[in-house]
PDB file of N, CA and C in Angstrom:
ATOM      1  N   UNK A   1     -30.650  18.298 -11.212  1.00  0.00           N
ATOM      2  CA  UNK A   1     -30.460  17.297 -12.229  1.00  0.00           C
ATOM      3  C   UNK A   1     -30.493  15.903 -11.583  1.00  0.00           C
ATOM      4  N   UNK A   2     -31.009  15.066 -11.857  1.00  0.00           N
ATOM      5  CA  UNK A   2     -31.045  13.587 -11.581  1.00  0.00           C
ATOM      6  C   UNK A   2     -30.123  13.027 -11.759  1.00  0.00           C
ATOM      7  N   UNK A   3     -29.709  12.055 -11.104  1.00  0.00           N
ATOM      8  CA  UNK A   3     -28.527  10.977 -11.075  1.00  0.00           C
ATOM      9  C   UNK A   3     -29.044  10.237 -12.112  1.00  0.00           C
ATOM     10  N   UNK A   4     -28.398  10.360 -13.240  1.00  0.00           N
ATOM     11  CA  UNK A   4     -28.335   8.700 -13.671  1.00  0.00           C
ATOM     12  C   UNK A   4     -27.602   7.599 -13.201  1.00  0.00           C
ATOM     13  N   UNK A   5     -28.234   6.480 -13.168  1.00  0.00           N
ATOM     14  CA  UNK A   5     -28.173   4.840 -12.357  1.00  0.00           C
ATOM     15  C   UNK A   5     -26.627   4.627 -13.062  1.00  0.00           C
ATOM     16  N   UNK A   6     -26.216   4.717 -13.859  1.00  0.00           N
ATOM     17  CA  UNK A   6     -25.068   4.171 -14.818  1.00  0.00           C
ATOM     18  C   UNK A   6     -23.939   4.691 -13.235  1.00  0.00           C
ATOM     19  N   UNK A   7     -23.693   6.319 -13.530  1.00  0.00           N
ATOM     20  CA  UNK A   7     -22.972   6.534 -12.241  1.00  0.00           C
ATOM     21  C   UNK A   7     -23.552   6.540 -11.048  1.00  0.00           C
ATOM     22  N   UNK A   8     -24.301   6.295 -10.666  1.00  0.00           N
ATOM     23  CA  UNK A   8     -24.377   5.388  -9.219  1.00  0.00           C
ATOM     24  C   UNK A   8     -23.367   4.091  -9.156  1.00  0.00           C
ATOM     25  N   UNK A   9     -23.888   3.100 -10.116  1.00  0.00           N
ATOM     26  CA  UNK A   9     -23.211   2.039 -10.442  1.00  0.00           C
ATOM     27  C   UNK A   9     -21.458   2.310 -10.364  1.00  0.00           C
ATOM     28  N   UNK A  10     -21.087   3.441 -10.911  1.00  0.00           N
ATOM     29  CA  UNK A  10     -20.112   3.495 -11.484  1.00  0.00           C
ATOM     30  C   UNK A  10     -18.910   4.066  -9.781  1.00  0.00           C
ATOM     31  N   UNK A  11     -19.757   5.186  -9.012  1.00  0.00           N
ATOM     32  CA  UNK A  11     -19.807   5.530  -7.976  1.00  0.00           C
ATOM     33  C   UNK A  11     -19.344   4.544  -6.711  1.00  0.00           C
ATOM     34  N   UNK A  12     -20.327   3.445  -6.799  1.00  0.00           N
ATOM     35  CA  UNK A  12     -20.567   2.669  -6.162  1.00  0.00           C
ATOM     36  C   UNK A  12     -18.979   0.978  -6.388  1.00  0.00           C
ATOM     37  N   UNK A  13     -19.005   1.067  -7.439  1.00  0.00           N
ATOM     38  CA  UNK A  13     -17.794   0.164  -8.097  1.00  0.00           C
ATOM     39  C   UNK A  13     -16.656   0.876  -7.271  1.00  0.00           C
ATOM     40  N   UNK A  14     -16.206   2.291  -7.714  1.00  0.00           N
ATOM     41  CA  UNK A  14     -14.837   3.050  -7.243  1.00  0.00           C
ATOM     42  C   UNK A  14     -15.203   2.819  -5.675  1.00  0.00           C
ATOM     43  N   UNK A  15     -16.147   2.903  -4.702  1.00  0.00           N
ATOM     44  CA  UNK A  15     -16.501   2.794  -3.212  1.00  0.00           C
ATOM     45  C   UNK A  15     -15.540   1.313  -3.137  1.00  0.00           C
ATOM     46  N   UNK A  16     -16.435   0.355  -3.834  1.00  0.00           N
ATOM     47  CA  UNK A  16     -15.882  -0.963  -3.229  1.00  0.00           C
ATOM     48  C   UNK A  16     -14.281  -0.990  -3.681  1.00  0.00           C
ATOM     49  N   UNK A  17     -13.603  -0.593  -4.435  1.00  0.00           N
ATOM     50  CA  UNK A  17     -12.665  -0.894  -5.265  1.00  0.00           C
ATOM     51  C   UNK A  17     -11.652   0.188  -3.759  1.00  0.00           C
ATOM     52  N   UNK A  18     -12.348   0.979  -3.585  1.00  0.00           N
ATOM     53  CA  UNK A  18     -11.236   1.977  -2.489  1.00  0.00           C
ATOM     54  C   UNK A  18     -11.297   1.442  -1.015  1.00  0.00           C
ATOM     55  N   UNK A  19     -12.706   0.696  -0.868  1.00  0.00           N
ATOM     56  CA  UNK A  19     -13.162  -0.082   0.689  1.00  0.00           C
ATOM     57  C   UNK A  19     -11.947  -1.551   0.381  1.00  0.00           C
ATOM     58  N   UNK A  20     -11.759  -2.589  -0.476  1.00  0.00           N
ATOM     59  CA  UNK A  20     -11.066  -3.315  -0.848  1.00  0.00           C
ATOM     60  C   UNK A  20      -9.536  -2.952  -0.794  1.00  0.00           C
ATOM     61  N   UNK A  21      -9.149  -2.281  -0.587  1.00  0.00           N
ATOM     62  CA  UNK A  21      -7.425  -1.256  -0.305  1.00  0.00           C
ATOM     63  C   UNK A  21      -7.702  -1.022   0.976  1.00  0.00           C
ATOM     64  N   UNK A  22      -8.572  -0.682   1.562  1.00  0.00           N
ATOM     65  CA  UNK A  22      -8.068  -0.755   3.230  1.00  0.00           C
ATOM     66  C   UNK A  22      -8.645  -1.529   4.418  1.00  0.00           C
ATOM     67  N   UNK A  23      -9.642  -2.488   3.212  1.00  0.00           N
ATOM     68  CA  UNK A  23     -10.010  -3.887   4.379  1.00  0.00           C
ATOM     69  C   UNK A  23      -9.705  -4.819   4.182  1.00  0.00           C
ATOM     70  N   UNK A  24      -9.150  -5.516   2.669  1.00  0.00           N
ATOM     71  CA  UNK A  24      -8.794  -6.670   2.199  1.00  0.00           C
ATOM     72  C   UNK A  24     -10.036  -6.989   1.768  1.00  0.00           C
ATOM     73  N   UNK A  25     -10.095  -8.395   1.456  1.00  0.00           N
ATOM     74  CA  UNK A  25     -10.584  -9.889   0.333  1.00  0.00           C
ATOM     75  C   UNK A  25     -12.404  -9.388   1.242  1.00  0.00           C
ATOM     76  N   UNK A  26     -12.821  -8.789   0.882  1.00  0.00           N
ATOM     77  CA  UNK A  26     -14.372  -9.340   1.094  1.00  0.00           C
ATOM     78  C   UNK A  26     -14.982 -10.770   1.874  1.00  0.00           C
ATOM     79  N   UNK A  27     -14.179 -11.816   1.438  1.00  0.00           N
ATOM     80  CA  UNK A  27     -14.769 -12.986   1.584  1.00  0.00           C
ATOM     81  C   UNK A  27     -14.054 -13.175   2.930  1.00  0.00           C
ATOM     82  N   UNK A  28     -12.580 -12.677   3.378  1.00  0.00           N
ATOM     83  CA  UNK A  28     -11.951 -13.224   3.924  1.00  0.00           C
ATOM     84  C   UNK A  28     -12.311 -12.578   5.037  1.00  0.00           C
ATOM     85  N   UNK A  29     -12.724 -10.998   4.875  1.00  0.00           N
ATOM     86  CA  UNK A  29     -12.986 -10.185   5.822  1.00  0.00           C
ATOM     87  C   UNK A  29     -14.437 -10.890   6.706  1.00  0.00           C
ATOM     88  N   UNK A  30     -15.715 -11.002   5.155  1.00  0.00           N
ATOM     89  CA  UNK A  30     -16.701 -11.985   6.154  1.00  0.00           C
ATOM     90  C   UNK A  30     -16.387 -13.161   7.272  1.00  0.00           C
ATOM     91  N   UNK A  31     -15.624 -13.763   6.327  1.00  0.00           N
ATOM     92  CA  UNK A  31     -15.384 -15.127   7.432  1.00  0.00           C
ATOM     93  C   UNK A  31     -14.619 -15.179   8.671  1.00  0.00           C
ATOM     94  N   UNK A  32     -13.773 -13.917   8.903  1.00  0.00           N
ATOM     95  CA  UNK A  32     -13.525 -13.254  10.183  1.00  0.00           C
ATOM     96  C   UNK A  32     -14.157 -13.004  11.043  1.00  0.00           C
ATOM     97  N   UNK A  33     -15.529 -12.344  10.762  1.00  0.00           N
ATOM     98  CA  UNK A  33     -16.841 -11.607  11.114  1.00  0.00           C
ATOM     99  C   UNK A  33     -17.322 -13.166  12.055  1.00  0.00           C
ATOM    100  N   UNK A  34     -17.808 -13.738  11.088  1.00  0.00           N
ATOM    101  CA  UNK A  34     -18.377 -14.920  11.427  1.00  0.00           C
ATOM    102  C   UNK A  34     -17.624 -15.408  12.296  1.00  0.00           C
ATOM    103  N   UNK A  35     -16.351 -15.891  12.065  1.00  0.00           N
ATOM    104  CA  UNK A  35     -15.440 -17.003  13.545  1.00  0.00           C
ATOM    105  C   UNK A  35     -15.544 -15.551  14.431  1.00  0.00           C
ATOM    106  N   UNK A  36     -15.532 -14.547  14.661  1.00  0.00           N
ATOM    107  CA  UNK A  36     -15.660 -13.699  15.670  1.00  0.00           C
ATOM    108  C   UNK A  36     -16.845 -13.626  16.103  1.00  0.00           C
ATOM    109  N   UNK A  37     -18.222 -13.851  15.831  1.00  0.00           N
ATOM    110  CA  UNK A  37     -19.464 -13.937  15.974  1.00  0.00           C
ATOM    111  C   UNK A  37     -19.162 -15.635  16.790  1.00  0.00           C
ATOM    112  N   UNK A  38     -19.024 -16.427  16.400  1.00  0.00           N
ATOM    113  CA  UNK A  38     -18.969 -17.808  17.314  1.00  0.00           C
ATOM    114  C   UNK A  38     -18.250 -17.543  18.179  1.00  0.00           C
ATOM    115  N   UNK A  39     -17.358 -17.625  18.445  1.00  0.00           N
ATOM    116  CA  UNK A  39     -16.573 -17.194  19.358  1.00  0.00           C
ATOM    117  C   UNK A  39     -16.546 -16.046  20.064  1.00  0.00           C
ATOM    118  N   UNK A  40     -17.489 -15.089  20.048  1.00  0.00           N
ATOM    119  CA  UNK A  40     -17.952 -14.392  21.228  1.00  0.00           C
ATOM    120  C   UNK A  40     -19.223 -14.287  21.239  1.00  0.00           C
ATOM    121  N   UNK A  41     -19.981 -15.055  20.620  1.00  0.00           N
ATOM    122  CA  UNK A  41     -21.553 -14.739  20.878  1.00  0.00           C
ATOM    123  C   UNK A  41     -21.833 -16.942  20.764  1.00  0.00           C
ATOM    124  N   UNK A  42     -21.352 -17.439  20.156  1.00  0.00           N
ATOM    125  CA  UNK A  42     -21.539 -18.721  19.810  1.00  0.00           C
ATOM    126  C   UNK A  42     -22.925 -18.842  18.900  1.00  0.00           C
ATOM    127  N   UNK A  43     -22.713 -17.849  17.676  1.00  0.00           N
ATOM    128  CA  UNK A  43     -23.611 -17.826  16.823  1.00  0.00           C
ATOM    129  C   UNK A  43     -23.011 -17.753  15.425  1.00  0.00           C
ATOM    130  N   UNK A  44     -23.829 -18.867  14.572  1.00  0.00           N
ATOM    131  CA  UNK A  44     -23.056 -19.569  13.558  1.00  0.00           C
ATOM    132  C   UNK A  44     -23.861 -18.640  12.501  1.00  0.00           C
ATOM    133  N   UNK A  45     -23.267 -18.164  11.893  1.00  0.00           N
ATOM    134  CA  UNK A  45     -23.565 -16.954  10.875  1.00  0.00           C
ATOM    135  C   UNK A  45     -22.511 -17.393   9.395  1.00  0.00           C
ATOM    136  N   UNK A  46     -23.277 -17.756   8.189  1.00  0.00           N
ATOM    137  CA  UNK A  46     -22.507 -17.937   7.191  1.00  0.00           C
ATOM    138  C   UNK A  46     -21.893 -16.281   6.414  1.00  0.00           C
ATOM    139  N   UNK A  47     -21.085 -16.531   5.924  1.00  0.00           N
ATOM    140  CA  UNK A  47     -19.978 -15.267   5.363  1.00  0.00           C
ATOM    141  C   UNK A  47     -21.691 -14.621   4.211  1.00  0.00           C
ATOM    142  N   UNK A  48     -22.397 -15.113   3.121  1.00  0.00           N
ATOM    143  CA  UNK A  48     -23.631 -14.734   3.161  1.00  0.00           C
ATOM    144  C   UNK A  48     -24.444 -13.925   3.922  1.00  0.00           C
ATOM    145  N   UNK A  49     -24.855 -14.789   5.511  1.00  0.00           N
ATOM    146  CA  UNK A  49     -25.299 -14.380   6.226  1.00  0.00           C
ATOM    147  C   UNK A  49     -24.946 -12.967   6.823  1.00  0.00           C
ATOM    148  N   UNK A  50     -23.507 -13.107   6.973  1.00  0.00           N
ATOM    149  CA  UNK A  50     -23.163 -11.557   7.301  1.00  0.00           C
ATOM    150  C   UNK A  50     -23.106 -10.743   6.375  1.00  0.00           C
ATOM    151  N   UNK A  51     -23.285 -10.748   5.069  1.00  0.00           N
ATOM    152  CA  UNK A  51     -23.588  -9.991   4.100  1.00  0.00           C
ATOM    153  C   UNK A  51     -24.776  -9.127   4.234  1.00  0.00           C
ATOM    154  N   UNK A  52     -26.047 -10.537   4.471  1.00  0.00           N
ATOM    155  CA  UNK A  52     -26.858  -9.914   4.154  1.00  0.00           C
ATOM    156  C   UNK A  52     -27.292  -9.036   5.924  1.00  0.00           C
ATOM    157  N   UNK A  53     -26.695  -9.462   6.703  1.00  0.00           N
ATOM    158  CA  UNK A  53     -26.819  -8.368   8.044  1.00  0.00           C
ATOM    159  C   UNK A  53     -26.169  -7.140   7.727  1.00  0.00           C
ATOM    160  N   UNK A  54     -25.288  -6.781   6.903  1.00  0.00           N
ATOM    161  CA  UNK A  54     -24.599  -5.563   6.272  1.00  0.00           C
ATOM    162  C   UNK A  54     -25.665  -4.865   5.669  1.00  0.00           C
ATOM    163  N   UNK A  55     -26.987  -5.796   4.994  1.00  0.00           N
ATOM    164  CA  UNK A  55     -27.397  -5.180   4.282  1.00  0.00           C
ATOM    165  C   UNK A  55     -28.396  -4.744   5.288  1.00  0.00           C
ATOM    166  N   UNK A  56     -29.193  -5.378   5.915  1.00  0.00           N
ATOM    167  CA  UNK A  56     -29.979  -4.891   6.289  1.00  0.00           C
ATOM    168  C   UNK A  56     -29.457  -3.949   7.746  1.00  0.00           C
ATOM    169  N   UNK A  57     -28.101  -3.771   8.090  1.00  0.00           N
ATOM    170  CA  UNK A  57     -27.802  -2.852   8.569  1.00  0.00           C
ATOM    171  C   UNK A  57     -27.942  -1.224   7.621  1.00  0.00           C
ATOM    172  N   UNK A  58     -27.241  -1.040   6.579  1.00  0.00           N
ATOM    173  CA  UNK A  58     -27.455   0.007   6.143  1.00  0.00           C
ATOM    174  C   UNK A  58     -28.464   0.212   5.694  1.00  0.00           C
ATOM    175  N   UNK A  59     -29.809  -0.463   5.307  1.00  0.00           N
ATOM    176  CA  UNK A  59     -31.333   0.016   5.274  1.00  0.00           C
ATOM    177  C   UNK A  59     -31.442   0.394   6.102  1.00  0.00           C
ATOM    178  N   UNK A  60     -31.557   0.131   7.731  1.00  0.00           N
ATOM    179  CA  UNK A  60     -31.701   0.656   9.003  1.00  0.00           C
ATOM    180  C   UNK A  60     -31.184   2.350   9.230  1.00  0.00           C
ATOM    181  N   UNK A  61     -29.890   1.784   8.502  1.00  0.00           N
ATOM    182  CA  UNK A  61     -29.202   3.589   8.696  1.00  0.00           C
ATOM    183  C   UNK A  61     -29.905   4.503   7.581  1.00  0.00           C
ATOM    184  N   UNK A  62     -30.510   4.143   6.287  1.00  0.00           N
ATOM    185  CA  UNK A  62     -30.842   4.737   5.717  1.00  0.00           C
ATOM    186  C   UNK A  62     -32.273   5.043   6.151  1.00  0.00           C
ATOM    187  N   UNK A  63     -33.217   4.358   6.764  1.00  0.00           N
ATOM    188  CA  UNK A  63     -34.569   4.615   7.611  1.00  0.00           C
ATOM    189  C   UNK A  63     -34.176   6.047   8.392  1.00  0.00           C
ATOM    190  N   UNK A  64     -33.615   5.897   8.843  1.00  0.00           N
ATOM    191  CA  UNK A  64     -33.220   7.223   9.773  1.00  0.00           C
ATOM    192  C   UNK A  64     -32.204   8.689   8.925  1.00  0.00           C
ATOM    193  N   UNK A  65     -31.478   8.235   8.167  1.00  0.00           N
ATOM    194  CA  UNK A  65     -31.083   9.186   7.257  1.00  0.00           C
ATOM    195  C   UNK A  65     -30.650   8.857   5.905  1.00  0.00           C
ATOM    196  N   UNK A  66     -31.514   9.179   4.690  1.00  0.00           N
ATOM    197  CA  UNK A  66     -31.264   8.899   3.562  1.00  0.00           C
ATOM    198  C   UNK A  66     -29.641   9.407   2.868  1.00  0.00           C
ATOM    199  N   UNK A  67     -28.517   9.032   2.479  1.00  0.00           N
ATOM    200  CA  UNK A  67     -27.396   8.780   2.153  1.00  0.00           C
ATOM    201  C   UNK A  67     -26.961   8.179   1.173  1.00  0.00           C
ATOM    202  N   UNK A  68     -25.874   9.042   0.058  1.00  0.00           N
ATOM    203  CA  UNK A  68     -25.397   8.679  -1.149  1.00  0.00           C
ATOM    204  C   UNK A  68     -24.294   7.370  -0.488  1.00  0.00           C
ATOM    205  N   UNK A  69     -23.847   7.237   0.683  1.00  0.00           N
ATOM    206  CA  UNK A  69     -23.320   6.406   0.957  1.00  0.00           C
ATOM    207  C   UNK A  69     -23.929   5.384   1.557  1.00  0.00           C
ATOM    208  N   UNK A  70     -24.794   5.389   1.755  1.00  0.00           N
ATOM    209  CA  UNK A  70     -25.655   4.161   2.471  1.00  0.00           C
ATOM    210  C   UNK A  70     -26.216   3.535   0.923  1.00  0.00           C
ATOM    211  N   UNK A  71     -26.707   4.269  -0.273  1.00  0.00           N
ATOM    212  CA  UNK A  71     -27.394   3.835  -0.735  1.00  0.00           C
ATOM    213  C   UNK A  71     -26.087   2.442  -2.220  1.00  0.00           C
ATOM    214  N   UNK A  72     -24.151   3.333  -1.954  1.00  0.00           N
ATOM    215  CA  UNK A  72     -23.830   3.185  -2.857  1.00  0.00           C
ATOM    216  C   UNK A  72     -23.493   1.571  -1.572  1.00  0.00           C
ATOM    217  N   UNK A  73     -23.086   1.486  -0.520  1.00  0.00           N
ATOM    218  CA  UNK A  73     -23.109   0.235   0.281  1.00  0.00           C
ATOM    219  C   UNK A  73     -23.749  -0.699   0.292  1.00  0.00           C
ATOM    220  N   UNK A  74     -24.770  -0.066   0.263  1.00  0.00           N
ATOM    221  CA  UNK A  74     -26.126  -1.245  -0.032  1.00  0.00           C
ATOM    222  C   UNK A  74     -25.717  -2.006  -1.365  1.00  0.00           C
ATOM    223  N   UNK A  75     -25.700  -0.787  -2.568  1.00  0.00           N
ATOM    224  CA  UNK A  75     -25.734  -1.846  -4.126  1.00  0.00           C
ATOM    225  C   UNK A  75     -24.321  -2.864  -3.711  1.00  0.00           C
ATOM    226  N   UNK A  76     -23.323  -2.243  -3.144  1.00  0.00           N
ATOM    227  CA  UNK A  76     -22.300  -3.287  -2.963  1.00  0.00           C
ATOM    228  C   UNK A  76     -22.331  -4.542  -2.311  1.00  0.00           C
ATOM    229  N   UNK A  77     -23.265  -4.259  -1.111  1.00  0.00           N
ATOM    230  CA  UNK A  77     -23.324  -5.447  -0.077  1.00  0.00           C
ATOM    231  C   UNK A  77     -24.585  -6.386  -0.931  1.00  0.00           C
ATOM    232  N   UNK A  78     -24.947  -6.135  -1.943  1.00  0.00           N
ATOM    233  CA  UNK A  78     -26.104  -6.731  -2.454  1.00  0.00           C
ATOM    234  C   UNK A  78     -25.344  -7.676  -3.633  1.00  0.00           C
ATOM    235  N   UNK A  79     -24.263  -6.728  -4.008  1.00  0.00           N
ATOM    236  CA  UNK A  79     -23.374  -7.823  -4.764  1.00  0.00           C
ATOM    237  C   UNK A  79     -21.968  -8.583  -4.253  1.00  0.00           C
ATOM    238  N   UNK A  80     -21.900  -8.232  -2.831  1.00  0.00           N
ATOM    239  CA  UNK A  80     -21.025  -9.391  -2.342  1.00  0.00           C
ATOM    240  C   UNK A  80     -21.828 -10.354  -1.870  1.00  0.00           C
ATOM    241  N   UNK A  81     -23.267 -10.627  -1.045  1.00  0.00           N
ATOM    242  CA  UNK A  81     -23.872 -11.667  -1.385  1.00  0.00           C
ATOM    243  C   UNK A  81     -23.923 -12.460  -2.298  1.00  0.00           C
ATOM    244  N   UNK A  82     -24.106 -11.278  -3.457  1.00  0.00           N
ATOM    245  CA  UNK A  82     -24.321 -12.365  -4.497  1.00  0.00           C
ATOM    246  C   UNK A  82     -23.338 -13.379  -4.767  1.00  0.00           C
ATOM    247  N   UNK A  83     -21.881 -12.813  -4.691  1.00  0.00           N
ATOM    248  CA  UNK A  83     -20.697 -13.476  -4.703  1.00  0.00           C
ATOM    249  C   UNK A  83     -20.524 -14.464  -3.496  1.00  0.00           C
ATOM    250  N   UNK A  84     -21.182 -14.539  -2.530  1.00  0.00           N
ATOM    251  CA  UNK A  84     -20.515 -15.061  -1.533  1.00  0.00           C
ATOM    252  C   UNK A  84     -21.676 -16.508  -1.622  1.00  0.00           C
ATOM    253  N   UNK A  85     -22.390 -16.295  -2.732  1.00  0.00           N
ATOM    254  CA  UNK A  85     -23.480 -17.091  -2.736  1.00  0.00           C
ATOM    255  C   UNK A  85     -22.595 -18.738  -3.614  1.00  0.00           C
TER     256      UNK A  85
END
């Protein structure tokens, strides 16, 4: 039987909503990322920017193995960009 997109979506919402309980604020978590990226690499990466390296990290993982979790990360990291935009 085929997935319908509705629960993917829906799938994918409960992911971020359970990832958000044991990493904190999205935004706050990026901008960590980033002052940790300057400060050990001295590379200026906007909270965006590391979004969208999230994203194109889990395409990478999905090149090599296709995944209900890579694919529900992706729709997420595609809409914390959007937010972080």
């Amino acid at each position: 039987m085929k997935t319908n997109y509705w629960n993917i979506l829906k799938d994918s919402a409960k992911i971020a909503e359970e990832r958000q309980e044991q990493y904190g604020d999205i935004k706050e978590n990026c901008d960590n990322i980033s002052a940790i990226l300057e400060t050990a690499f001295k590379l200026s990466l906007s909270s965006k920017q590391i979004a969208e390296v999230m994203i194109a990290t889990k395409l990478a993982r999905n090149l090599h193995k296709e995944s209900d979790d890579n694919t529900a990360d992706l729709i997420n990291y595609i809409a914390i960009r959007k937010q972080l935009i």
